[in-house]
C-alpha atoms as a PDB file:
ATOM      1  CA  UNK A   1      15.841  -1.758  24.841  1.00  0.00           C
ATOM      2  CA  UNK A   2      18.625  -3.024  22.482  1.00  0.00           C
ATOM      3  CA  UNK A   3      21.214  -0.948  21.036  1.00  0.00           C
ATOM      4  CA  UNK A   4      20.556   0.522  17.550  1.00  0.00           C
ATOM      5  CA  UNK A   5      21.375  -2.139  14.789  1.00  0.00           C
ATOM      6  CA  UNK A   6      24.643  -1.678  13.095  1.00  0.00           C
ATOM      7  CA  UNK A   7      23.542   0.515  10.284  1.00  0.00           C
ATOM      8  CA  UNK A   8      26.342   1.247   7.835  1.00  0.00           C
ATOM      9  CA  UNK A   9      26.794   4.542   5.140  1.00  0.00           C
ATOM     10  CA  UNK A  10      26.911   2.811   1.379  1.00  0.00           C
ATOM     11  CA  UNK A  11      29.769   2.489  -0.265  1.00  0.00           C
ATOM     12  CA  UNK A  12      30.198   4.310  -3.493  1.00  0.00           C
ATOM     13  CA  UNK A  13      28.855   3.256  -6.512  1.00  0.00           C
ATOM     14  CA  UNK A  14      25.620   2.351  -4.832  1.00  0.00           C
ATOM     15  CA  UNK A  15      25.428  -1.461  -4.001  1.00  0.00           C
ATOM     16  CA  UNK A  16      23.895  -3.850  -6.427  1.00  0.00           C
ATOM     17  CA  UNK A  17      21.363  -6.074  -5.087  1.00  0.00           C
ATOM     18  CA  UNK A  18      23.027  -9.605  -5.602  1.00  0.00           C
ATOM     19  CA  UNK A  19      20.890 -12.970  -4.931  1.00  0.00           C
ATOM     20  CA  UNK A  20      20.284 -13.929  -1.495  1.00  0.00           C
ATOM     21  CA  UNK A  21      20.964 -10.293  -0.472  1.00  0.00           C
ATOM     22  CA  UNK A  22      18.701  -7.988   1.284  1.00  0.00           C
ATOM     23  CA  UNK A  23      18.913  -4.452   1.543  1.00  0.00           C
ATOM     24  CA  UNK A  24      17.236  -2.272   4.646  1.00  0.00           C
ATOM     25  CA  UNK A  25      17.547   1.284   4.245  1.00  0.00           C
ATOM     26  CA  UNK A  26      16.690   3.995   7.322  1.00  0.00           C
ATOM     27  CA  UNK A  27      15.361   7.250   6.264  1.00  0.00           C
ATOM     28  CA  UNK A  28      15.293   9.716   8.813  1.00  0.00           C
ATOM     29  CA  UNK A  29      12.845  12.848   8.123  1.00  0.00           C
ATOM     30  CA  UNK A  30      13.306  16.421   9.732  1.00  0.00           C
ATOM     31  CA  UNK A  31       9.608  17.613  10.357  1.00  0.00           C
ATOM     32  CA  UNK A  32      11.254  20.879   9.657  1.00  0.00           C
ATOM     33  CA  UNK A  33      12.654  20.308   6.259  1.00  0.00           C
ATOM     34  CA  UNK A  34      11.437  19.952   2.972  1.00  0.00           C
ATOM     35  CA  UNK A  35      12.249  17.223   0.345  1.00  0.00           C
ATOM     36  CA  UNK A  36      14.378  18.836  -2.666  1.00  0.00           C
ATOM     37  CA  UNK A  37      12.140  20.114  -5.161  1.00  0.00           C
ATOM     38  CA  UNK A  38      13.298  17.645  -8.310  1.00  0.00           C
ATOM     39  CA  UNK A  39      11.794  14.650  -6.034  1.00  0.00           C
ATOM     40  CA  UNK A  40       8.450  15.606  -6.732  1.00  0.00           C
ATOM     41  CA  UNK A  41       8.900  15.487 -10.452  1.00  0.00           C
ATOM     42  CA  UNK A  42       9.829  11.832  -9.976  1.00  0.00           C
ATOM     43  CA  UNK A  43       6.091  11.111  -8.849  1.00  0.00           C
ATOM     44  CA  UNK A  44       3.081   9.974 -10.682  1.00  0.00           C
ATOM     45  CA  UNK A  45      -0.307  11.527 -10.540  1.00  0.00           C
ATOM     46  CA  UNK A  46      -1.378   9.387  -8.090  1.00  0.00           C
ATOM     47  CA  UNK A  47       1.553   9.805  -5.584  1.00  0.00           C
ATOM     48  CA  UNK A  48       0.960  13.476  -6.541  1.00  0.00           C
ATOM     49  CA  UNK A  49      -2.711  12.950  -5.502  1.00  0.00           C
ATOM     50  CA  UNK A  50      -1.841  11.055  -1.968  1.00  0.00           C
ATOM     51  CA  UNK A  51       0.608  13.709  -1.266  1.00  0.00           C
ATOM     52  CA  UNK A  52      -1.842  16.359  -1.256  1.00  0.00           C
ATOM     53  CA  UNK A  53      -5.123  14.525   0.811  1.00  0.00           C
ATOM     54  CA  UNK A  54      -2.607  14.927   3.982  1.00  0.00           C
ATOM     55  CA  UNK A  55      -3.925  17.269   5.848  1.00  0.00           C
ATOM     56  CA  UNK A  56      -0.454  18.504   7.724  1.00  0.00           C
ATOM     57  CA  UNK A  57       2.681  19.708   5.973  1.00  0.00           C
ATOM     58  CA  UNK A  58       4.968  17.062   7.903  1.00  0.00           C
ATOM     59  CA  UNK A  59       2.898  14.067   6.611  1.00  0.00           C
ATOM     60  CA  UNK A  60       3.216  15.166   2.966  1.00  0.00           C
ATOM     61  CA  UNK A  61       6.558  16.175   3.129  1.00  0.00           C
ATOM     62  CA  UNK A  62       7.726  13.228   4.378  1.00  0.00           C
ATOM     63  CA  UNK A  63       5.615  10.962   2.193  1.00  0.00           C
ATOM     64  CA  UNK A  64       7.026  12.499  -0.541  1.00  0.00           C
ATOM     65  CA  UNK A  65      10.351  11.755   0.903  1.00  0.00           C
ATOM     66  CA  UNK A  66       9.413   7.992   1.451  1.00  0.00           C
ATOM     67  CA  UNK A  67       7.963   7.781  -2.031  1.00  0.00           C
ATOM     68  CA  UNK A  68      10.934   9.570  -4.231  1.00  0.00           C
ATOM     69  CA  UNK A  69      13.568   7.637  -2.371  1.00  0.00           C
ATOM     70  CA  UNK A  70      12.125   4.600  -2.737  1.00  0.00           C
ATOM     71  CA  UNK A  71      11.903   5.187  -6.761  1.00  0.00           C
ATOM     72  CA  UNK A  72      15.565   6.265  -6.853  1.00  0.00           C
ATOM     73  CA  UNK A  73      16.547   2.834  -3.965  1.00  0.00           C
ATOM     74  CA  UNK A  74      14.548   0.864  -7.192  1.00  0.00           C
ATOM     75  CA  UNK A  75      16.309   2.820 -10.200  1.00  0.00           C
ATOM     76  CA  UNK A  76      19.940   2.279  -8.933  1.00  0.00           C
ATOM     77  CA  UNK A  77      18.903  -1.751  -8.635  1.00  0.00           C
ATOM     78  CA  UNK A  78      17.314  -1.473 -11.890  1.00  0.00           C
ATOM     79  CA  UNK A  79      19.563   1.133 -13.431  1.00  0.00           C
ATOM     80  CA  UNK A  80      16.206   2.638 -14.895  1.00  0.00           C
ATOM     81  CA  UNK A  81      15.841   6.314 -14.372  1.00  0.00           C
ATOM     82  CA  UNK A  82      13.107   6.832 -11.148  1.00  0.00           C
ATOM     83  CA  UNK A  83      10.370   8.447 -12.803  1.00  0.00           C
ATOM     84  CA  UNK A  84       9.912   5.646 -15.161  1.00  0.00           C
ATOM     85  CA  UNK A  85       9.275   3.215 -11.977  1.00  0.00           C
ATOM     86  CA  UNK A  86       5.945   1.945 -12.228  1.00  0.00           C
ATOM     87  CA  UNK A  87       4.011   0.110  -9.704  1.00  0.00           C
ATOM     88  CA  UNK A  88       1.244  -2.433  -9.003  1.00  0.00           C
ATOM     89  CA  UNK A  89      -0.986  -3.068  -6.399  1.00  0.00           C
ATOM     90  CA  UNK A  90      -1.676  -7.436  -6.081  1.00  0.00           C
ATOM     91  CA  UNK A  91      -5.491  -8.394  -5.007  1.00  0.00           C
ATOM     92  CA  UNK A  92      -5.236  -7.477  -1.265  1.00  0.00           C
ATOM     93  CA  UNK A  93      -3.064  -4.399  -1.465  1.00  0.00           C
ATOM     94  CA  UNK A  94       0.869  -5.332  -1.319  1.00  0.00           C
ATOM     95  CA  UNK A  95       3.066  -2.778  -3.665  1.00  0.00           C
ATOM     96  CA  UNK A  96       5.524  -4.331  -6.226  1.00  0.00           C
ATOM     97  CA  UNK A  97       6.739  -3.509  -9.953  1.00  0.00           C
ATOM     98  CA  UNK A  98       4.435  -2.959 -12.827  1.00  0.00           C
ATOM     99  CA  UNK A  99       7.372  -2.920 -15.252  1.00  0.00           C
ATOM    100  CA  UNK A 100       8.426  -5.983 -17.009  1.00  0.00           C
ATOM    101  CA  UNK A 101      12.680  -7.325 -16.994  1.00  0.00           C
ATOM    102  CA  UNK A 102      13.946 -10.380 -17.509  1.00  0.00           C
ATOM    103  CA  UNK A 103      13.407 -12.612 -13.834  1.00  0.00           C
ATOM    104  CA  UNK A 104      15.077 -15.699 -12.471  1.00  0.00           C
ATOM    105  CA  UNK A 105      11.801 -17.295 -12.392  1.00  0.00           C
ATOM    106  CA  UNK A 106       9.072 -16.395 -14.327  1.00  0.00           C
ATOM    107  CA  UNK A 107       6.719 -14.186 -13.690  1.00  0.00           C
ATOM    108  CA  UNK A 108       8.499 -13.136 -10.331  1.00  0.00           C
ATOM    109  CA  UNK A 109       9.677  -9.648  -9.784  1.00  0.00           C
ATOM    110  CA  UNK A 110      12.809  -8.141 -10.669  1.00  0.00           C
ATOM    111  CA  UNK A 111      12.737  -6.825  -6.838  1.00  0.00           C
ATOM    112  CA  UNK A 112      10.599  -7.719  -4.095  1.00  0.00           C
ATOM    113  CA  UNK A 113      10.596  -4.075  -1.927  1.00  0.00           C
ATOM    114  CA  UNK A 114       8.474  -3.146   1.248  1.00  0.00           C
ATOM    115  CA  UNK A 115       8.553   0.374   3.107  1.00  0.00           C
ATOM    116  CA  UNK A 116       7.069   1.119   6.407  1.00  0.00           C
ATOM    117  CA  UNK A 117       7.374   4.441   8.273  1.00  0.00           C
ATOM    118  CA  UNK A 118       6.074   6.258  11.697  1.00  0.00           C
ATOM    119  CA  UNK A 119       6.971   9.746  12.792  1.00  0.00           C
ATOM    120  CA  UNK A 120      10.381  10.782  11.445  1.00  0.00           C
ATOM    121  CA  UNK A 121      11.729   7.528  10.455  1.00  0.00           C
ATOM    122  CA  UNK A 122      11.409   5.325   7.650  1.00  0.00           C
ATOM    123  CA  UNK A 123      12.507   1.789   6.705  1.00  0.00           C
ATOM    124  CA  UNK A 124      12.309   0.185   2.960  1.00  0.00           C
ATOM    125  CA  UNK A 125      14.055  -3.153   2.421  1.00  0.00           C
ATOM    126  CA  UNK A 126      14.983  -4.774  -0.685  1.00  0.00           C
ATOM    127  CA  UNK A 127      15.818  -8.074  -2.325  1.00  0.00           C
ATOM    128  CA  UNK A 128      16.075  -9.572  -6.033  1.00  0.00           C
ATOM    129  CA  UNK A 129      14.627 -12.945  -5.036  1.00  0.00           C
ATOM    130  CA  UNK A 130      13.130 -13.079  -1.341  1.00  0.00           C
ATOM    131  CA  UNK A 131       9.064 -12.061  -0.492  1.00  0.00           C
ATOM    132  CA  UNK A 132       9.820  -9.762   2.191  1.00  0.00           C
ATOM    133  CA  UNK A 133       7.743  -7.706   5.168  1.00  0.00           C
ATOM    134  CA  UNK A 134       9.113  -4.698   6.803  1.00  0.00           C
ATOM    135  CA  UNK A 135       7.536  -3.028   9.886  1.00  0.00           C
ATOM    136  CA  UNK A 136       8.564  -0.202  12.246  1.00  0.00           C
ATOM    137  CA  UNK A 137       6.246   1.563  14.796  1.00  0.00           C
ATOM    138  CA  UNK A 138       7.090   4.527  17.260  1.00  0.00           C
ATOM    139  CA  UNK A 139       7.685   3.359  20.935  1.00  0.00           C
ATOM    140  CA  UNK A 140       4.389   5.237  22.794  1.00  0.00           C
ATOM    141  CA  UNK A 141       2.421   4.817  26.114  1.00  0.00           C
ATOM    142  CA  UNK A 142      -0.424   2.466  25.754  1.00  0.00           C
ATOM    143  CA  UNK A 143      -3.110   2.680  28.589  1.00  0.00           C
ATOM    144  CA  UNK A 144      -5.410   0.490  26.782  1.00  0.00           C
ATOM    145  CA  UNK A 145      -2.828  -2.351  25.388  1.00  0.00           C
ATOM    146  CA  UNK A 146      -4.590  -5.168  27.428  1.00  0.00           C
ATOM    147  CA  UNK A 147      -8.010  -4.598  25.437  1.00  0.00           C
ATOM    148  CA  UNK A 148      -6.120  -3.780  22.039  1.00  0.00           C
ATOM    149  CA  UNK A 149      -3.600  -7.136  22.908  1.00  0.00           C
ATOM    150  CA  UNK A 150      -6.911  -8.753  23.668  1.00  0.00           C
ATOM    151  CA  UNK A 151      -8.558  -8.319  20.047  1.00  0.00           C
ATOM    152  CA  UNK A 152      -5.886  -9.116  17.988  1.00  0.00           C
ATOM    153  CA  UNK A 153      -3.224 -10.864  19.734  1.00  0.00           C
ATOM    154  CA  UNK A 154      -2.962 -14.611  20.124  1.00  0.00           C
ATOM    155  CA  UNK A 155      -3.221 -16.275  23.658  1.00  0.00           C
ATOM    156  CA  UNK A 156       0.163 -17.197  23.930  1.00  0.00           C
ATOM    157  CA  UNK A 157       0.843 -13.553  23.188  1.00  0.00           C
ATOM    158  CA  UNK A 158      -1.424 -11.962  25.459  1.00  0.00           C
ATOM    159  CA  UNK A 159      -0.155 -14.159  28.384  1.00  0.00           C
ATOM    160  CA  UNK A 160       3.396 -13.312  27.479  1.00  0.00           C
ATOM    161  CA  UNK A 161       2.438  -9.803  27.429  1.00  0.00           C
ATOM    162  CA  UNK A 162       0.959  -9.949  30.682  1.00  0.00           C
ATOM    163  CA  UNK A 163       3.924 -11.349  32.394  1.00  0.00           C
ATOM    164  CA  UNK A 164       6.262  -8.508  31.220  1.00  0.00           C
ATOM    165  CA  UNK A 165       7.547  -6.364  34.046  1.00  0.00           C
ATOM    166  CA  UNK A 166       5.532  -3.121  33.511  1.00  0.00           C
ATOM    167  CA  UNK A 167       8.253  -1.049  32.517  1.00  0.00           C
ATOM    168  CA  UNK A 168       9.220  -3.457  29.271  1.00  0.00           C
ATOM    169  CA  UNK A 169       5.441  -3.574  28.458  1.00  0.00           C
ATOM    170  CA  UNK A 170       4.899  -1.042  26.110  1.00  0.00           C
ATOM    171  CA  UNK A 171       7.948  -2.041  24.129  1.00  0.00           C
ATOM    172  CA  UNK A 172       6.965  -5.518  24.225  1.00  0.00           C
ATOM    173  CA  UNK A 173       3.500  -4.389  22.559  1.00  0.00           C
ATOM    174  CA  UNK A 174       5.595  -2.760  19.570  1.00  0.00           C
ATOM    175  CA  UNK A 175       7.881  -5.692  19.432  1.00  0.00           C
ATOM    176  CA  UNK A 176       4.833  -8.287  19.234  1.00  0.00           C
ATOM    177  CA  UNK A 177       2.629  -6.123  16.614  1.00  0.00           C
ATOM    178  CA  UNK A 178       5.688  -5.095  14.512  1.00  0.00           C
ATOM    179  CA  UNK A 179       6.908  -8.970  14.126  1.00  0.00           C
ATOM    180  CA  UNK A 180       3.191  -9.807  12.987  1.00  0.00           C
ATOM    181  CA  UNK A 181       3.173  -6.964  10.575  1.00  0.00           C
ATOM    182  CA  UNK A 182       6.179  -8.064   8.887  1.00  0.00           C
ATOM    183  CA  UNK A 183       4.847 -11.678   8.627  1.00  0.00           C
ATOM    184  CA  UNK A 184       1.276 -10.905   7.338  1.00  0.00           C
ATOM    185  CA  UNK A 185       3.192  -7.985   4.593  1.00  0.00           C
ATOM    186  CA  UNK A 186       5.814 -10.635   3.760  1.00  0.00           C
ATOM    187  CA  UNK A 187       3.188 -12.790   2.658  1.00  0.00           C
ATOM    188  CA  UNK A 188       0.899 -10.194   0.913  1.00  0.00           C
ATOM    189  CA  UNK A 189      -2.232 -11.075   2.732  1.00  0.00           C
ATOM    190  CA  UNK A 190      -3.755  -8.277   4.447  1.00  0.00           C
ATOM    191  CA  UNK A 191      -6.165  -8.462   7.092  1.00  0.00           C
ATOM    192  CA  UNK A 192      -7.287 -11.558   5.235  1.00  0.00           C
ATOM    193  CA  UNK A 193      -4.995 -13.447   7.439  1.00  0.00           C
ATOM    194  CA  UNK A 194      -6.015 -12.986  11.240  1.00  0.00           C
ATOM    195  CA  UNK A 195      -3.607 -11.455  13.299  1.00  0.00           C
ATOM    196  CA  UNK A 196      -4.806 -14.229  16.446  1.00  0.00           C
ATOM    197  CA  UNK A 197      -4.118 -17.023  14.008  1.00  0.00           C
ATOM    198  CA  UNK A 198      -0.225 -17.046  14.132  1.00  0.00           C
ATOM    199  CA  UNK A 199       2.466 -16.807  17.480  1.00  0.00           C
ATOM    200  CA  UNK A 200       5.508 -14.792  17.297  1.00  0.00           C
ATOM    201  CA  UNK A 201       7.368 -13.914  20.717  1.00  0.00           C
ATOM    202  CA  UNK A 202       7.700 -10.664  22.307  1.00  0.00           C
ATOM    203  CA  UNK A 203       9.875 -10.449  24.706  1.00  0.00           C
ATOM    204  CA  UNK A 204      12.442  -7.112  24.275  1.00  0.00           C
ATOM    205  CA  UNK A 205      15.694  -8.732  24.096  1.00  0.00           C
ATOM    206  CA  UNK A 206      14.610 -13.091  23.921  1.00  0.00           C
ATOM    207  CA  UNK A 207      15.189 -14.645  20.015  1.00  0.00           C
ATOM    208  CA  UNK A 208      12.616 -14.123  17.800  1.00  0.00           C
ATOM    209  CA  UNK A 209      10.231 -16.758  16.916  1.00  0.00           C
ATOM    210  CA  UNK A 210       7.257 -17.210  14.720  1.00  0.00           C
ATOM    211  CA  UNK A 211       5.178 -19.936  15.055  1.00  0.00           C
ATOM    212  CA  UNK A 212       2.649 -20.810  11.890  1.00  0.00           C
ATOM    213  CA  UNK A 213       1.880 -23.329   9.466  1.00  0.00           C
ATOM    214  CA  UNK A 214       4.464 -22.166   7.194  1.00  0.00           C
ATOM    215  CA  UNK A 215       6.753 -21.095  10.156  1.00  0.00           C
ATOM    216  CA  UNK A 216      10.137 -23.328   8.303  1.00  0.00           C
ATOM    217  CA  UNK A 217       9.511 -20.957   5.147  1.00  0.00           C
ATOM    218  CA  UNK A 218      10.541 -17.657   6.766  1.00  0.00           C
ATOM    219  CA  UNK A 219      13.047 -15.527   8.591  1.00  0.00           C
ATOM    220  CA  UNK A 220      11.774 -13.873  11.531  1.00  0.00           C
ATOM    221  CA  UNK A 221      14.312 -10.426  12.562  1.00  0.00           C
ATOM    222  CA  UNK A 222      13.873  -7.588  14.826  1.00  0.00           C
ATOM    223  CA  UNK A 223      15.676  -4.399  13.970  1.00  0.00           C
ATOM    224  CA  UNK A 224      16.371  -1.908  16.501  1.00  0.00           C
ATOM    225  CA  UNK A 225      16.661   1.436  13.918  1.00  0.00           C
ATOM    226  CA  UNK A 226      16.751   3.860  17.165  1.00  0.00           C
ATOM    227  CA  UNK A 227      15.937   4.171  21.006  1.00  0.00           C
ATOM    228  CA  UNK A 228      12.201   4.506  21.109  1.00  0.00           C
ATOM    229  CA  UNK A 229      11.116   2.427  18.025  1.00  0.00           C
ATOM    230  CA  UNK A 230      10.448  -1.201  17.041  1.00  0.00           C
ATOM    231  CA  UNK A 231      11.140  -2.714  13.713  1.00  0.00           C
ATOM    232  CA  UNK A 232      10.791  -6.458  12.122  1.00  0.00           C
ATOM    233  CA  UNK A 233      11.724  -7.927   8.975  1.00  0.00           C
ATOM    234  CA  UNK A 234      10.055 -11.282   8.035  1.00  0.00           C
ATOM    235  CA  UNK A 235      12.120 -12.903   4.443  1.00  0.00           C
ATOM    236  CA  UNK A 236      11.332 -15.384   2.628  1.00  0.00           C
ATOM    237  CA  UNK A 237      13.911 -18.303   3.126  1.00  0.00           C
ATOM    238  CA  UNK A 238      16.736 -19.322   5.956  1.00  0.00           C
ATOM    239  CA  UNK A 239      20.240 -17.474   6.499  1.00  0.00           C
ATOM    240  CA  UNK A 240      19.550 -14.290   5.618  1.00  0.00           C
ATOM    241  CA  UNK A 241      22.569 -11.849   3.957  1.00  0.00           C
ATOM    242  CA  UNK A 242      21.140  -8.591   5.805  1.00  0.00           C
ATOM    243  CA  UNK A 243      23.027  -5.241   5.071  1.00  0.00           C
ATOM    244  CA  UNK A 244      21.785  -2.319   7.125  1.00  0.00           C
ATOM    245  CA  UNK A 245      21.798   1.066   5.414  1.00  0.00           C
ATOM    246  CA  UNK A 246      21.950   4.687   6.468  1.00  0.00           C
ATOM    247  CA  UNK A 247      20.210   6.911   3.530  1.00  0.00           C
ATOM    248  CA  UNK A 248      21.803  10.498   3.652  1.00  0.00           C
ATOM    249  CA  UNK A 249      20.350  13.305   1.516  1.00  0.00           C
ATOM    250  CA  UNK A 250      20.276  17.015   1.819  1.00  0.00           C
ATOM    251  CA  UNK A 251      16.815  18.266   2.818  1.00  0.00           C
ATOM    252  CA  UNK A 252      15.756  21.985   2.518  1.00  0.00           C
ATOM    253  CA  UNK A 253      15.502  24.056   5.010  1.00  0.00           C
ATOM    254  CA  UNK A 254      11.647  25.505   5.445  1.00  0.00           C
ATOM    255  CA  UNK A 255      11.353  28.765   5.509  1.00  0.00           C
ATOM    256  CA  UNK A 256       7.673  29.168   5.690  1.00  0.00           C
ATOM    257  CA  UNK A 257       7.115  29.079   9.034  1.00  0.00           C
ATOM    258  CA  UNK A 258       6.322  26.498  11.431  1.00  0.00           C
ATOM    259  CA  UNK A 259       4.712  23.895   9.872  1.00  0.00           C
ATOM    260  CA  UNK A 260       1.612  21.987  11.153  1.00  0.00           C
END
């Protein structure tokens, strides 16, 4: 596997979010810890209400985490205070801003955003005027990746797959499904657009390529946030301006006991 990416602390004041920028933040959670207190204020009901159907501690916790960081990430670009972020959901599911600003091009966000997040780690990338797609997915053991590869991989995917040495196989799984995942979140279809019907390479290590009938229209990246996980970024456009971002806070210690 790769080296981690070359992620950076911010400099201080916070960065602004200039055009043809984009920002990727990694969040790292402590199952242990607890968000601060004032976060949860910051929700809405209905983060509120999602926080609580989890059924273990760690899960809410660090939703809560993913949530109220990504409302203060959006109130220093917007210099609006983070509990008066409001969001929208489009027609098959993608997040973006309820709130109206003045836009480059009408009727276009203020900031396109996308989080993703698996066990303790969480990226959420940013730009003012790019669609974008963010994936990341915990490196694990996959006995049954032929028949998962199989139903939702392409050919050309499944063959490359196959002809992985078996020690690179599991991380070429995570590098194939998290490159998808960026492209089908970048362009805010869903399931509605069949993971079989587009190519990307998987390879640990070769260039990244897409291969689709809007292929010229997007960037294709792999991240590499930390040993044992896979990340992509898909952005709308050529020659990205990627910054890489380490988010430090101060969690709280628990003190109720192990948690489940």
């Amino acid at each position: 596997m790769p080296a981690p990416s070359n992620w950076l602390r911010p400099p201080q004041p916070p960065p602004g979010l200039a055009p043809g920028q984009i920002h990727v933040w990694r969040l790292a959670h402590n199952p242990q810890c607890l968000p601060p207190i004032a976060w949860e204020s910051n929700l809405s009901p209905d983060e509120h209400a999602r926080a609580n159907r989890f059924a273990f501690h760690r899960d809410r916790n660090a939703y809560i985490t993913t949530r109220a960081v990504l409302r203060e990430l959006l109130g220093q670009y917007l210099s609006t205070p983070p509990k008066e972020i409001a969001f929208r959901y489009a027609e098959r599911g993608k997040p973006g801003l309820a709130q109206s600003a003045p836009t480059p091009t009408a009727g276009e966000p203020p900031v396109h955003f996308n989080v993703s997040h698996t066990r303790s780690l969480a990226l959420l990338a940013f730009s003012s005027d790019r669609r974008l797609g963010i994936d990341v997915e915990f490196i694990r053991p996959m006995e049954n990746w032929e028949d998962i590869a199989r139903r939702f991989f392409s050919q050309s995917e499944l063959a490359e797959l196959r002809a992985l040495p078996p020690e690179q196989r599991d991380e070429g799984f995570y590098t194939c499904w998290t490159r998808k995942e960026s492209y089908i979140k970048a362009r805010g279809e869903g399931l509605h657009l069949p993971l079989d019907g587009f190519d990307v390479t998987l390879t640990p290590g070769a260039p990244e390529r897409l291969t689709a009938e809007d292929a010229s229209n997007w960037t294709l990246v792999s991240l590499y946030p930390r040993q044992g996980y896979a990340a992509a970024l898909t952005a709308e456009g050529q020659n990205l301006n990627l910054q890489l971002f380490d988010y430090d806070y101060t969690p709280i210690q628990a003190t109720t006991g192990s948690q489940p």
